[in-house]
N, C-alpha and C. Protein backbone atom coordinates (compact mmCIF):
# COMPACT_ATOMS: atom_id res chain seq x y z
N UNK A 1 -23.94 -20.86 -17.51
CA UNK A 1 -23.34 -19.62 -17.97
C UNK A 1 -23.69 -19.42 -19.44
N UNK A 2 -23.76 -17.96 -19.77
CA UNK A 2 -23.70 -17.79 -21.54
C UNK A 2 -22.97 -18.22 -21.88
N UNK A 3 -22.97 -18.45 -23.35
CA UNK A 3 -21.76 -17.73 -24.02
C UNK A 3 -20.87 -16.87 -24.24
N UNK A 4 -19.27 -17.40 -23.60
CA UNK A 4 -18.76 -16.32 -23.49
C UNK A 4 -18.02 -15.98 -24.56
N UNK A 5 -17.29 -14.68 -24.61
CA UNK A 5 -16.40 -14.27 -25.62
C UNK A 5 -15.31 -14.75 -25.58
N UNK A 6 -14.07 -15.50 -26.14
CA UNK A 6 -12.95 -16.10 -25.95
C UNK A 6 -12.39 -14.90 -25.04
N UNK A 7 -11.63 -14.88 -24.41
CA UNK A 7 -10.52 -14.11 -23.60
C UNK A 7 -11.34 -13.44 -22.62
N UNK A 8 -12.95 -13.65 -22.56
CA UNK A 8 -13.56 -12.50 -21.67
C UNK A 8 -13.49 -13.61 -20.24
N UNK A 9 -12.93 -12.34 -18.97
CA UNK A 9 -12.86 -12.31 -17.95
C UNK A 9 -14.31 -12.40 -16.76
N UNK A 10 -14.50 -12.99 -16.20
CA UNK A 10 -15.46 -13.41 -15.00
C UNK A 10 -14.98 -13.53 -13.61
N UNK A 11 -15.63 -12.95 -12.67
CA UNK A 11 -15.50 -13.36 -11.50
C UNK A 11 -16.33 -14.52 -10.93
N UNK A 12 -15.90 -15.51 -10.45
CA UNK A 12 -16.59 -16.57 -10.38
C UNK A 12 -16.26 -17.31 -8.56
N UNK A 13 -17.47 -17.62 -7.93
CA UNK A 13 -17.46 -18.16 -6.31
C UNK A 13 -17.01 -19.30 -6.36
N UNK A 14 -16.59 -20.18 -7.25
CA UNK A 14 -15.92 -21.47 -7.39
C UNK A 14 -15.08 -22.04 -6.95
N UNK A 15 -14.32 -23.03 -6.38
CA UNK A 15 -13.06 -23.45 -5.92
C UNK A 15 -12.24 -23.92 -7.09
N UNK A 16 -13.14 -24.29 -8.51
CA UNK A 16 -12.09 -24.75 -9.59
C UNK A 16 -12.85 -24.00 -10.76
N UNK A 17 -12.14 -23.98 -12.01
CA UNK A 17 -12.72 -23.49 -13.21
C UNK A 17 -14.06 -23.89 -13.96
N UNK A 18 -14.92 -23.38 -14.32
CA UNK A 18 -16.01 -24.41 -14.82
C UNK A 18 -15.14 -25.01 -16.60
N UNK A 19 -15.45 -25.76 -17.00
CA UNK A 19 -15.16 -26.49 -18.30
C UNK A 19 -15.01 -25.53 -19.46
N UNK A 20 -14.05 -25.08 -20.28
CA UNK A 20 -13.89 -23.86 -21.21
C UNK A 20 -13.45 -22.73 -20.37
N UNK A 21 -13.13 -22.53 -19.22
CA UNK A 21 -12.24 -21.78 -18.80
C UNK A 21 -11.04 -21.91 -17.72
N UNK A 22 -10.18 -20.70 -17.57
CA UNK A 22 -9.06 -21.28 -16.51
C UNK A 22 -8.71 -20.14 -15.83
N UNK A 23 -8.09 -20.61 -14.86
CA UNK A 23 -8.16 -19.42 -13.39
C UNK A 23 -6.90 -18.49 -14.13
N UNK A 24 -7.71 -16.83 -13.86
CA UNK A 24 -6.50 -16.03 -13.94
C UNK A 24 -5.55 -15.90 -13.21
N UNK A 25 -4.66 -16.78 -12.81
CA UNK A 25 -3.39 -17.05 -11.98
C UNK A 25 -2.17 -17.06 -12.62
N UNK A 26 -1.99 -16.22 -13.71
CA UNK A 26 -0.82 -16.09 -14.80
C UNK A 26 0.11 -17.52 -15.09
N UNK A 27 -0.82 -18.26 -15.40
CA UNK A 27 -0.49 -19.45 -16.20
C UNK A 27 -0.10 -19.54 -17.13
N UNK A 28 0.84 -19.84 -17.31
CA UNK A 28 1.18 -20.35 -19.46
C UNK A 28 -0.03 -21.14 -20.17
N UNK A 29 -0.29 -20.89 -21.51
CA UNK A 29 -1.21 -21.69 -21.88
C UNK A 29 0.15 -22.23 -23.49
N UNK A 30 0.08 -23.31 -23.98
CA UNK A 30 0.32 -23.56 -24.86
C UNK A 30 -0.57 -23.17 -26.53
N UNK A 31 0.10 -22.23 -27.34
CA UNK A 31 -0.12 -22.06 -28.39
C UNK A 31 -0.99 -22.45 -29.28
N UNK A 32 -0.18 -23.98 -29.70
CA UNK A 32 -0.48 -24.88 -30.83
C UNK A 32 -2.29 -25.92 -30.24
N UNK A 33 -2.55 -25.59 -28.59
CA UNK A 33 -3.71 -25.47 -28.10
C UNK A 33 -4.99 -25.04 -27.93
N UNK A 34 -4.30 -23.43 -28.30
CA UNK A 34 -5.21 -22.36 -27.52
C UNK A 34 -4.62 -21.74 -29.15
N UNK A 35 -4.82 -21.72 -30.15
CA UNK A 35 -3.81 -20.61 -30.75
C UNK A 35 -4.98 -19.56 -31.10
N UNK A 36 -6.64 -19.78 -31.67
CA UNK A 36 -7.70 -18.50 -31.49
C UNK A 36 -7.42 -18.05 -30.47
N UNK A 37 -7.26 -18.09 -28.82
CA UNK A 37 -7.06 -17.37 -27.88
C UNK A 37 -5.26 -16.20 -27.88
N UNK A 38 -4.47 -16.89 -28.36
CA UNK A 38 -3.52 -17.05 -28.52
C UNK A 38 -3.60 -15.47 -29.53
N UNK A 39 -4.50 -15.58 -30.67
CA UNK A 39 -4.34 -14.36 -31.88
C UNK A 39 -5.09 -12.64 -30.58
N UNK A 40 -5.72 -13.45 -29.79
CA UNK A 40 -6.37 -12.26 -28.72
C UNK A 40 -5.38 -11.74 -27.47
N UNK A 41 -4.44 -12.75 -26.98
CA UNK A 41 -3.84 -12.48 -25.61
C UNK A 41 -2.64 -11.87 -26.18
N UNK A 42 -2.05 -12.80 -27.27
CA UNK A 42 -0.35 -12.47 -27.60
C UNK A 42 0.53 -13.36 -26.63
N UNK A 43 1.20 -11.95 -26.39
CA UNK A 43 2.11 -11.83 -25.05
C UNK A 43 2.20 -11.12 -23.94
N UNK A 44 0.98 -10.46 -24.07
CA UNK A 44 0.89 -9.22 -22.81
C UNK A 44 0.83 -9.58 -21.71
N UNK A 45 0.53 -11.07 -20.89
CA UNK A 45 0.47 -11.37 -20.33
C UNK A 45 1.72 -12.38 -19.93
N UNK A 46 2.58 -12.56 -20.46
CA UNK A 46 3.58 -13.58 -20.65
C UNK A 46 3.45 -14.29 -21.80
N UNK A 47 4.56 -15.52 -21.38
CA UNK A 47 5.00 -16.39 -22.19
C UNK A 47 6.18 -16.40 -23.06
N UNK A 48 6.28 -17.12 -24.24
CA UNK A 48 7.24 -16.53 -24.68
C UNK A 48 7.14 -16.58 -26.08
N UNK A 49 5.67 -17.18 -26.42
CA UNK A 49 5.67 -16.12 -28.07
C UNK A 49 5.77 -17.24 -28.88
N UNK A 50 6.42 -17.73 -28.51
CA UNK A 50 6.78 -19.54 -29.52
C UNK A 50 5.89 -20.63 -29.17
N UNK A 51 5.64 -21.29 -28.16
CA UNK A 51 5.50 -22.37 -27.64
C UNK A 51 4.42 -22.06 -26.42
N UNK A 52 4.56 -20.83 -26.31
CA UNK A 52 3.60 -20.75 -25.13
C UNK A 52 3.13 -19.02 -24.90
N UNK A 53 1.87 -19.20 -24.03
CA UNK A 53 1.61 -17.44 -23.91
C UNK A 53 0.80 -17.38 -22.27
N UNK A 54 0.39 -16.41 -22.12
CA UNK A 54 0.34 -16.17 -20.55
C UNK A 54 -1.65 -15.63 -19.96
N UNK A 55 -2.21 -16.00 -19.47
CA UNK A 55 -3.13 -15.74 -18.74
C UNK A 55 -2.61 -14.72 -18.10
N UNK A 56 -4.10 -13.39 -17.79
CA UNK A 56 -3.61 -12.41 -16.53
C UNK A 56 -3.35 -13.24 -15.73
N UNK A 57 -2.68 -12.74 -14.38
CA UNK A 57 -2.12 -12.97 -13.29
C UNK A 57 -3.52 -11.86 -12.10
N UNK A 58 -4.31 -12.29 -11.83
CA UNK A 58 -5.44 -11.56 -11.19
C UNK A 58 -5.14 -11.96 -9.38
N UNK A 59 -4.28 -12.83 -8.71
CA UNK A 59 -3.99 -13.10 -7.97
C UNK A 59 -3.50 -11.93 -6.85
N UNK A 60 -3.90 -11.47 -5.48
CA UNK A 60 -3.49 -10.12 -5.22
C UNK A 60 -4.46 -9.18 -5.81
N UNK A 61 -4.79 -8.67 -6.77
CA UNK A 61 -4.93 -7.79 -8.10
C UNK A 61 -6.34 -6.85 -8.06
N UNK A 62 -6.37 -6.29 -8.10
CA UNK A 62 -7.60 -5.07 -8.53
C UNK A 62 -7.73 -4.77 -9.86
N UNK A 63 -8.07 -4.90 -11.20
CA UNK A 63 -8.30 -4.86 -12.45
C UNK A 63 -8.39 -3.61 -12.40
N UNK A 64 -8.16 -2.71 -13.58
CA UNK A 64 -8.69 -1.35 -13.57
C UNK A 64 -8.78 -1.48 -15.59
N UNK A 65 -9.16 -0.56 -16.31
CA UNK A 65 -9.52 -0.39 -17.10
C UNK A 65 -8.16 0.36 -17.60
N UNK A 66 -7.89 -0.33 -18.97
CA UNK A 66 -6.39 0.61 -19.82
C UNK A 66 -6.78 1.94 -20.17
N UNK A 67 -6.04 2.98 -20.62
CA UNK A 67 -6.35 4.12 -21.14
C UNK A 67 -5.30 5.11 -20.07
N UNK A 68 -5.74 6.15 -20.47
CA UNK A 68 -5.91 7.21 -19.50
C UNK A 68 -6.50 7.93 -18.53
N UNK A 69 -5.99 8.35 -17.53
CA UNK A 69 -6.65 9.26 -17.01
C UNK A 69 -6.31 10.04 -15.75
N UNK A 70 -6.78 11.30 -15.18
CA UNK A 70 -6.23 12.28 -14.09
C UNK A 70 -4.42 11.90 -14.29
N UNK A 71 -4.04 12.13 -15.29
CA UNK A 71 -2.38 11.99 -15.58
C UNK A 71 -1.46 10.87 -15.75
N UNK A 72 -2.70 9.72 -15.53
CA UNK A 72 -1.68 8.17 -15.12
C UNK A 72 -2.37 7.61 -16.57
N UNK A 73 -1.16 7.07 -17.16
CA UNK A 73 -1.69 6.06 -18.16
C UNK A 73 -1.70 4.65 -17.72
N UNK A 74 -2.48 3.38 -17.91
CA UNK A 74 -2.64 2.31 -17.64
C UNK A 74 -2.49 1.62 -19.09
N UNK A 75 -1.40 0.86 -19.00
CA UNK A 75 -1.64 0.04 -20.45
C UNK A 75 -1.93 -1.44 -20.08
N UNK A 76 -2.65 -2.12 -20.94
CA UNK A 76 -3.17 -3.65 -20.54
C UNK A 76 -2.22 -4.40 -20.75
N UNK A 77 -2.01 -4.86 -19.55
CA UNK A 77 -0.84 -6.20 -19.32
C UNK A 77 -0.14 -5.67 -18.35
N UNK A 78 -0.15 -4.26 -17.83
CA UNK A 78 0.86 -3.64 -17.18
C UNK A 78 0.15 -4.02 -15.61
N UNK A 79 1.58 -4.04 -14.80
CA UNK A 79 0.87 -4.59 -13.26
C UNK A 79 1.73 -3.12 -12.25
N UNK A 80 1.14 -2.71 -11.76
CA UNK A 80 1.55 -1.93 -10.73
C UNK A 80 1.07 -1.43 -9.56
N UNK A 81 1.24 -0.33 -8.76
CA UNK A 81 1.03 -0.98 -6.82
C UNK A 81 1.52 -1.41 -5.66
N UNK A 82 1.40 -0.94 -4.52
CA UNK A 82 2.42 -1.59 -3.83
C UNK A 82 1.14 -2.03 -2.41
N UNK A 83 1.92 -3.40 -1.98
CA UNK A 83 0.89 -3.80 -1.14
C UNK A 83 1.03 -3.33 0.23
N UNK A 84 2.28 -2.83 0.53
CA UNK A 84 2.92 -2.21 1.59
C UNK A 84 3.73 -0.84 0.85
N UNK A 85 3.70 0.65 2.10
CA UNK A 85 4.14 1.47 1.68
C UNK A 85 4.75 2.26 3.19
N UNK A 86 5.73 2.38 2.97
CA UNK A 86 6.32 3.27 4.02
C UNK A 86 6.69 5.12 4.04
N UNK A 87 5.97 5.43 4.97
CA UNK A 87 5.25 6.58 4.61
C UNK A 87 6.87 7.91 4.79
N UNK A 88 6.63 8.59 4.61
CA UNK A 88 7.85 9.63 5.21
C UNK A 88 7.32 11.20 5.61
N UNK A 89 7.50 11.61 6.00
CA UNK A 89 7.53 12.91 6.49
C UNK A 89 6.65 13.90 5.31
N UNK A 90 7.44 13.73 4.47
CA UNK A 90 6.45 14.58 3.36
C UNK A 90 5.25 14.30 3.35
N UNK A 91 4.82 12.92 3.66
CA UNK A 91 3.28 12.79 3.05
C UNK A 91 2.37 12.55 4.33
N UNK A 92 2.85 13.14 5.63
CA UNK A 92 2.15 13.41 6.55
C UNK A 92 1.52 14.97 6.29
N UNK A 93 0.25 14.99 7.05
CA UNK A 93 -0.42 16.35 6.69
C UNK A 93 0.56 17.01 7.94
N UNK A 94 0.62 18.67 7.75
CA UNK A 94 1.44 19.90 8.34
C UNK A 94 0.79 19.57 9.87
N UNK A 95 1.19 19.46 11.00
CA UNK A 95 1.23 19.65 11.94
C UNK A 95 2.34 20.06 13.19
N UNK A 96 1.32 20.15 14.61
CA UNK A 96 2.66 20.47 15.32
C UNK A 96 2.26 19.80 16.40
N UNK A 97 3.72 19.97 17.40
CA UNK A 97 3.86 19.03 18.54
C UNK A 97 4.01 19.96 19.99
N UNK A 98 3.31 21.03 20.27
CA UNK A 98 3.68 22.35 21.61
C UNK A 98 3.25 21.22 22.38
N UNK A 99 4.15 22.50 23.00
CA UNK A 99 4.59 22.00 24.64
C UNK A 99 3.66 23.20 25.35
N UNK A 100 2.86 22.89 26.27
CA UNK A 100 1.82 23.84 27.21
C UNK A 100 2.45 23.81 28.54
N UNK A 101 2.17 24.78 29.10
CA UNK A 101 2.57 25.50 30.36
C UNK A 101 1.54 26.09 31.23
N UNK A 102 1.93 25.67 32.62
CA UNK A 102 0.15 26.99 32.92
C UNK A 102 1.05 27.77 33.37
N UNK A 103 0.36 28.96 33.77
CA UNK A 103 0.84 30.19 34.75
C UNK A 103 0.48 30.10 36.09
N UNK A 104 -0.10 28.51 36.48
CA UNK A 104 -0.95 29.22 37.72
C UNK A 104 0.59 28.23 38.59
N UNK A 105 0.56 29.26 40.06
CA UNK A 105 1.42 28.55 40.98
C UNK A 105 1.47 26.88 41.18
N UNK A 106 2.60 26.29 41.41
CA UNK A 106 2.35 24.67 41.44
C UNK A 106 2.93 24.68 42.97
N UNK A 107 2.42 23.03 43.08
CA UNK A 107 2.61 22.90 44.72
C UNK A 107 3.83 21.73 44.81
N UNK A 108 4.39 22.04 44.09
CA UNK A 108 5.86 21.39 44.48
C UNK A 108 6.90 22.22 44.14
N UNK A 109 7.74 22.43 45.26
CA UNK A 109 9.02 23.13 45.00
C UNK A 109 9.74 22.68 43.57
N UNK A 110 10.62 23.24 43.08
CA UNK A 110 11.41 23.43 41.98
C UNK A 110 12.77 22.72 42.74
N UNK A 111 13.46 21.69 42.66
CA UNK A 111 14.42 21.41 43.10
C UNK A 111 15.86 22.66 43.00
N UNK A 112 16.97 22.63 44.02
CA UNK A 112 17.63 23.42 44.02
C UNK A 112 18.74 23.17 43.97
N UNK A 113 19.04 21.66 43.68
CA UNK A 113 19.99 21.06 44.08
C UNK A 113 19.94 20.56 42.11
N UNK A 114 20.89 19.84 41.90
CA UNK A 114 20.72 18.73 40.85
C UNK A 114 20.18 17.65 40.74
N UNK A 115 19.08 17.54 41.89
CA UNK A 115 18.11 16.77 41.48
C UNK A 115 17.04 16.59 40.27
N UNK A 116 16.59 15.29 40.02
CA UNK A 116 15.49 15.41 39.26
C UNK A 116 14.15 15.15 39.42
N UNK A 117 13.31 15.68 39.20
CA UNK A 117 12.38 14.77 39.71
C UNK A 117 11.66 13.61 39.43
N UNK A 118 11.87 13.41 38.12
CA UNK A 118 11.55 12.05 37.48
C UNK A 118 12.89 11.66 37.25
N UNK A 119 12.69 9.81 36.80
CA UNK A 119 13.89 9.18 36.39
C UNK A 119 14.87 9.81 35.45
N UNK A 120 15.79 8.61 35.57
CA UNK A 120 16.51 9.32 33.64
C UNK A 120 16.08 8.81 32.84
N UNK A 121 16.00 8.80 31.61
CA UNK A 121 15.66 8.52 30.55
C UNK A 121 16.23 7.54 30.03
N UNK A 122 16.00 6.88 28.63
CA UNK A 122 17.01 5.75 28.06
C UNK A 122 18.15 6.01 28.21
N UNK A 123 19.39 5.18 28.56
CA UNK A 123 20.54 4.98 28.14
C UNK A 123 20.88 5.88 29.34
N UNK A 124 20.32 6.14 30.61
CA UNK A 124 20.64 7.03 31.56
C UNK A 124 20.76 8.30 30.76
N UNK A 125 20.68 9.05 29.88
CA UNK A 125 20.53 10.41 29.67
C UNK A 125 19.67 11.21 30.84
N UNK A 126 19.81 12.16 30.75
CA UNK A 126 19.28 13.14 31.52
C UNK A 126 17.93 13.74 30.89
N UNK A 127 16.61 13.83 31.54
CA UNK A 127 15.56 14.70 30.92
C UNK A 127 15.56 15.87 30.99
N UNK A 128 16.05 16.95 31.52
CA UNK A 128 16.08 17.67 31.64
C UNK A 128 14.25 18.40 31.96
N UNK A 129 13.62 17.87 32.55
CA UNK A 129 12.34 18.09 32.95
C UNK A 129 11.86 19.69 33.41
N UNK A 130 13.06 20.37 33.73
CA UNK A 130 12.42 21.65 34.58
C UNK A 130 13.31 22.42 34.04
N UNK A 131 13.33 23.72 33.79
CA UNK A 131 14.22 24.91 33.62
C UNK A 131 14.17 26.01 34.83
N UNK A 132 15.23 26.45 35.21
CA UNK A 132 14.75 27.33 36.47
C UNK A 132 13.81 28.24 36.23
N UNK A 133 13.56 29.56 36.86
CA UNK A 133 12.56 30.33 36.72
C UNK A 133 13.54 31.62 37.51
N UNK A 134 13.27 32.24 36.46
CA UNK A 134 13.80 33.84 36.60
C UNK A 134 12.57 34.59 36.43
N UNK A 135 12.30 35.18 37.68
CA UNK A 135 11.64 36.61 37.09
C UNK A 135 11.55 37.60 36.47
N UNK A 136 12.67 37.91 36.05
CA UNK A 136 13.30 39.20 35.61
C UNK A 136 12.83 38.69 33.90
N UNK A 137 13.11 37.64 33.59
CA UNK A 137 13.01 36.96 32.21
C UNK A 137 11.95 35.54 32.41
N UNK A 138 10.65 35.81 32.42
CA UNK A 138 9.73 34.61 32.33
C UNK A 138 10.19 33.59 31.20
N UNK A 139 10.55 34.06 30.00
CA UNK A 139 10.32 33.09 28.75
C UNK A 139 11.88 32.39 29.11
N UNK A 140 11.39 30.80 28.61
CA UNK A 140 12.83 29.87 28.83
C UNK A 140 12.44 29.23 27.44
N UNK A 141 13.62 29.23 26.72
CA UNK A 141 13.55 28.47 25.46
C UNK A 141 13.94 26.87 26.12
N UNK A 142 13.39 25.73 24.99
CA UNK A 142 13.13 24.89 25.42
C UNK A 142 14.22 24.05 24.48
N UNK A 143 14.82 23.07 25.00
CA UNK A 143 15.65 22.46 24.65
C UNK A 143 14.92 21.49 22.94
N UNK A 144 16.18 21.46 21.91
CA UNK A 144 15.26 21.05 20.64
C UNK A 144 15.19 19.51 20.97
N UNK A 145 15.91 18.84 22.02
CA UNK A 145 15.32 17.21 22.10
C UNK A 145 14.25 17.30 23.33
N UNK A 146 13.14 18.18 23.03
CA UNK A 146 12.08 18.35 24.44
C UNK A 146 11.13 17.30 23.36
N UNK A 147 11.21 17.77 22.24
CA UNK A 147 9.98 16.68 21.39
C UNK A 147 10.87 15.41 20.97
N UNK A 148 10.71 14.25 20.88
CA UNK A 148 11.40 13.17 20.20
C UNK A 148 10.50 12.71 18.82
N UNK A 149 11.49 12.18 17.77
CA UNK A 149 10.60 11.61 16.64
C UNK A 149 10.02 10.40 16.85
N UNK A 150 8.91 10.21 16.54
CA UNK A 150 8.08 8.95 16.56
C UNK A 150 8.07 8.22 15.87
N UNK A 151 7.54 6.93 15.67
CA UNK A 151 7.20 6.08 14.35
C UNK A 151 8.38 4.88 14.29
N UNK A 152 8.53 4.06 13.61
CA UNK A 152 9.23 3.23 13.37
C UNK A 152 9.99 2.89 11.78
N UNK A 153 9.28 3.80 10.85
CA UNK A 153 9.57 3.86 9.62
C UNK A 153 9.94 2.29 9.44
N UNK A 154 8.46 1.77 9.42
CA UNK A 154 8.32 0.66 8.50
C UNK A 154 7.17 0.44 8.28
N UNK A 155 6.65 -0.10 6.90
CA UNK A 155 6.56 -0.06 6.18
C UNK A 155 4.59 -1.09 6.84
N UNK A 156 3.45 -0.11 6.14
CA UNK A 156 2.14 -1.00 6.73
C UNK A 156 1.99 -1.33 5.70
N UNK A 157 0.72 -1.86 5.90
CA UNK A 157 -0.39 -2.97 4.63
C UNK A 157 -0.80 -1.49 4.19
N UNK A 158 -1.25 -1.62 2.80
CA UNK A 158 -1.64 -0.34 1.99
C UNK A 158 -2.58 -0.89 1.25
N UNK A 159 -3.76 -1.63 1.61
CA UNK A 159 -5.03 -2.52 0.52
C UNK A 159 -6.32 -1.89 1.61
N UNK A 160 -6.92 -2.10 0.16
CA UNK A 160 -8.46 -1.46 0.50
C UNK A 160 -8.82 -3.28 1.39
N UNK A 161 -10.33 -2.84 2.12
CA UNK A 161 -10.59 -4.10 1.93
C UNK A 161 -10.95 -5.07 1.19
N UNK A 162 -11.04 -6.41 1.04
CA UNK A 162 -10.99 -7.21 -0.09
C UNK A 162 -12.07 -8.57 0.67
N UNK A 163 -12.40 -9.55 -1.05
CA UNK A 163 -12.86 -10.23 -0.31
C UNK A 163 -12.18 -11.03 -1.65
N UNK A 164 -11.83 -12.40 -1.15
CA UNK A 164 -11.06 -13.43 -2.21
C UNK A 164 -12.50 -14.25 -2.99
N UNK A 165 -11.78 -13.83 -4.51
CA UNK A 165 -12.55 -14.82 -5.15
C UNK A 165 -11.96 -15.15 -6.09
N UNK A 166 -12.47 -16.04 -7.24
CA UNK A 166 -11.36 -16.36 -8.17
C UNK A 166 -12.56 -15.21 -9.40
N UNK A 167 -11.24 -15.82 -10.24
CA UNK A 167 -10.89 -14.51 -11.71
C UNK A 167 -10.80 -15.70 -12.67
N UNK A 168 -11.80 -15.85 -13.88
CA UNK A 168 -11.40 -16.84 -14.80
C UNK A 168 -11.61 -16.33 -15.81
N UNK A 169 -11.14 -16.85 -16.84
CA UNK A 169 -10.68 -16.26 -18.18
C UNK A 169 -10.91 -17.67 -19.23
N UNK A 170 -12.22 -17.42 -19.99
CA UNK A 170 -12.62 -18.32 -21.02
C UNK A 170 -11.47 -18.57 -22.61
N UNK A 171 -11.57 -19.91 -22.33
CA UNK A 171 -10.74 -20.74 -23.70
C UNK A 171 -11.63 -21.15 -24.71
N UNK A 172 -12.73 -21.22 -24.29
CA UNK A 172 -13.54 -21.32 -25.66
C UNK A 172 -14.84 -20.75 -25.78
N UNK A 173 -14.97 -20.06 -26.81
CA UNK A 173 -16.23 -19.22 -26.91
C UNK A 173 -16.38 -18.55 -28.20
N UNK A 174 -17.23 -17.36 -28.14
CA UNK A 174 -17.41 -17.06 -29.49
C UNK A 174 -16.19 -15.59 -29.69
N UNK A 175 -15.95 -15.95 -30.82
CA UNK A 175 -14.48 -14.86 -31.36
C UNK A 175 -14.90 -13.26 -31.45
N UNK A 176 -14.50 -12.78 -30.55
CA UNK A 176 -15.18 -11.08 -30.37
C UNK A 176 -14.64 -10.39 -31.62
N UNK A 177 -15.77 -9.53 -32.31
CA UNK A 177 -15.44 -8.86 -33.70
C UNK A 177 -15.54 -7.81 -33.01
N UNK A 178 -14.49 -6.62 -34.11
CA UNK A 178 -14.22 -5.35 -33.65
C UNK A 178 -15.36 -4.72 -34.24
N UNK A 179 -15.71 -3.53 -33.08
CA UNK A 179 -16.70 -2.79 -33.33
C UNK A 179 -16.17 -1.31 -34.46
């Protein structure tokens, strides 16, 4: 590897850190250790400022770049996202659920009795499957439990696909000057 910049970040195919760096797994690093790294990280990452300070946490994680932009500010150190999201009604696109009918004659009588012709439904409720038929008045409004709501309102996986690798973050290197 080059030379890296103290605090600069790598993706690396490794199972352990190479020598001068350590896995971004939001580790504490000790201070009075690391304290050049220490004048670059702070606390944005943890710790507690005295005795110790914090590596990103890249575990899970998609990096994105701080700043602004299309309305969302991102500040560095900040973690947000959800890995699961449960969707609701609003954020389904506008659709509908009709009910079709033909006009052409069918070849089964219309029961006349209180029969049904299919089962009952859960909990023995009644389907109410057929409405009579008046001539005089074709149109039959349709009962509002003819559609039922769907879904289970819970909650899916919400991640792009991914592929695991590790994230390391150099402890010793050369001290990045501001441009």
């Amino acid at each position: 590897m080059t030379q890296p910049y103290l605090g600069e970040i790598r993706m690396f195919g490794g199972n352990f850190p190479p020598q001068g760096w350590v896995m971004c797994d939001g580790q504490l690093l000790s201070i009075a250790e690391n304290d050049t790294l220490y004048v670059l990280l702070g606390t944005t990452y943890g710790g507690d400022g005295q005795n110790t300070f914090g590596v990103p946490d890249l575990r899970g994680r998609v990096p994105t770049h701080q700043g602004s932009r299309a309305g969302q500010t991102y500040v560095i150190g900040q973690m947000g996202g959800n890995e699961t999201v449960t969707l609701t009604p609003n954020q389904l696109p506008s659709h509908t659920h009709p009910t079709f009918a033909a006009s052409v004659a069918g070849t089964v009588a219309v029961p006349t009795t209180a029969t049904m012709i299919s089962d009952q439904g859960p909990a023995g409720q009644n389907i109410n499957a057929y409405a009579p038929y008046n001539p005089a008045n074709p149109q039959v409004a349709l009962s509002a439990n003819s559609t039922t709501i769907a879904g289970g309102n819970q909650p899916h996986e919400n991640m792009q696909p991914y592929l695991g690798v590790n994230f390391i973050l150099a402890i010793a290197g050369i001290f990045p000057s501001q441009s």
